[in-house]
Structures are given as C-alpha cells and as structure tokens.
Protein backbone atom coordinates (compact mmCIF):
# COMPACT_ATOMS: atom_id res chain seq x y z
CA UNK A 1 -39.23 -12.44 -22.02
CA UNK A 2 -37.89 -12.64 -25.49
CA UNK A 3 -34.23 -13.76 -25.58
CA UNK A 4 -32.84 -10.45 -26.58
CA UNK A 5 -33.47 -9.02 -23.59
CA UNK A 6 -32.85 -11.97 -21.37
CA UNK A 7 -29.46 -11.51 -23.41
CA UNK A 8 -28.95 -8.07 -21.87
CA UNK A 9 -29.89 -8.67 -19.16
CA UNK A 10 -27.46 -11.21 -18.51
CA UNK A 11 -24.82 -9.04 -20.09
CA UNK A 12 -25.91 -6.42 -18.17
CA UNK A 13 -25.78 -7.92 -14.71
CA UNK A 14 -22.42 -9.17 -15.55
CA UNK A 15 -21.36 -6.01 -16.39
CA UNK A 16 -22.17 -4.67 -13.10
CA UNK A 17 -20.58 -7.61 -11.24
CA UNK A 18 -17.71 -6.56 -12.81
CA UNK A 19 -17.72 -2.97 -11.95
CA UNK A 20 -17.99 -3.80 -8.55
CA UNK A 21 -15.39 -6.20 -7.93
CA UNK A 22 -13.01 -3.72 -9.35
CA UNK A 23 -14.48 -1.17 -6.49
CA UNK A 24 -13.99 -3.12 -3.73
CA UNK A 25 -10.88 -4.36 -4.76
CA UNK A 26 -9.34 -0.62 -5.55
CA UNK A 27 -10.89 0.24 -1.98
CA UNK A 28 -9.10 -2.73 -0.55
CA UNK A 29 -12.16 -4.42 0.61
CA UNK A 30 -11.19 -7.73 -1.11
CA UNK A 31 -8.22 -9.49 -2.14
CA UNK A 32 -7.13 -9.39 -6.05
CA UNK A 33 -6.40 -13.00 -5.94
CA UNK A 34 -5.38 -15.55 -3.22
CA UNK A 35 -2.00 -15.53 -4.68
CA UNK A 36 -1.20 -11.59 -4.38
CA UNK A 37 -2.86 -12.09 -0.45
CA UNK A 38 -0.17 -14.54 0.28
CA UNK A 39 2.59 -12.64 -1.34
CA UNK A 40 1.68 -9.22 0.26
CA UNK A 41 1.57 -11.07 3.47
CA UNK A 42 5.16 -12.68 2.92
CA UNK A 43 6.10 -9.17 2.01
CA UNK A 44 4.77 -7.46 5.12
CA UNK A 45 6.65 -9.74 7.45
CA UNK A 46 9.67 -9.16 5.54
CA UNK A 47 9.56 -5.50 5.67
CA UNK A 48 8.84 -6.09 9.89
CA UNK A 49 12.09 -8.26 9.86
CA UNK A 50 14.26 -5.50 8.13
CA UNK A 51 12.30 -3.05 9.98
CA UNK A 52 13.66 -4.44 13.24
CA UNK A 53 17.04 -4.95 12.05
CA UNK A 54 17.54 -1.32 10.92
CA UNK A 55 16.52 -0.38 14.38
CA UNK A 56 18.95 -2.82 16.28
CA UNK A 57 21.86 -1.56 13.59
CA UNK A 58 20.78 1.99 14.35
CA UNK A 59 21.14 1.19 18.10
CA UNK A 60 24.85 -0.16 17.74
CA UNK A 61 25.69 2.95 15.68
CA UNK A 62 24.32 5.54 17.87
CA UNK A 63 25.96 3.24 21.11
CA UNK A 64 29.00 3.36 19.61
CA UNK A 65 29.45 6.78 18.83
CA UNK A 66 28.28 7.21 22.22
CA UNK A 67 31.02 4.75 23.86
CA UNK A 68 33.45 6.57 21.61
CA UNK A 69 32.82 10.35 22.97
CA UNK A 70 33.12 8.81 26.29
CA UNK A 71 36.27 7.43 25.89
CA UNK A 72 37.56 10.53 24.51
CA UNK A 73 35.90 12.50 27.90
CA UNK A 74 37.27 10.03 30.11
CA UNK A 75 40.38 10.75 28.48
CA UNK A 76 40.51 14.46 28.08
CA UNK A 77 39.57 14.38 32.08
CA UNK A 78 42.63 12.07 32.87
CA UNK A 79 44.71 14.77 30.99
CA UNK A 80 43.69 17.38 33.67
C-alpha cells in the first residue's frame, strides 16, 4: 500500500468515526461530554425539586380556597 492511500484511508476511517459519534449522540445513545452528563443530571433533580414544590403550593391553594367556601357555607347555614 502506497502512502496515498494509506492516507485516505486513515482520513477516511476518521471521517466515519466522526459521523457516527454525532449519530449516536443526536439519538441520545451517548453522552456529549462527561461534563454536560453531570449538568443535565443536576438539572433533572432540580426540575423534580420544583416539580414537587409546585404541587405542595398547588395543594395549599386549592385547600385554602376550599377551607374558605366552607367557612362561608358554615356561615350562610348559621344565618338560617
């Protein structure tokens, strides 16, 4: 093999290495870097944290407006 084409070869393979990589990592199959894995993960427990803490502050408003339309009841039935 001449070096030319062991040149191209090379080159080539690369190439293809290359193309690849960028596949699996727009299909999600591998992380970009170790740095973006450990951010993203970070990330995703944040979200979980706020996700939790929109539900307990939707819980308080909801029990609240539901404590607040009984009083009224309990009040309209003492009228009576």
């Amino acid at each position: 093999m001449n070096p030319f084409s062991m040149v191209v070869c090379i080159v080539l393979i690369v190439m293809v290495a290359k193309v690849l990589t960028a596949r699996y990592r727009a299909l999600g199959q591998a992380p970009a870097s170790p740095v973006d894995s450990v951010d993203s993960h970070r990330l995703r427990d944040e979200v979980q944290q706020m996700k939790e803490r929109i539900q307990v502050l939707e819980r308080v408003i909801t029990d609240n407006h539901k404590s607040v339309d009984l009083d009224r009841e309990i009040e309209r039935l003492r009228d009576r």
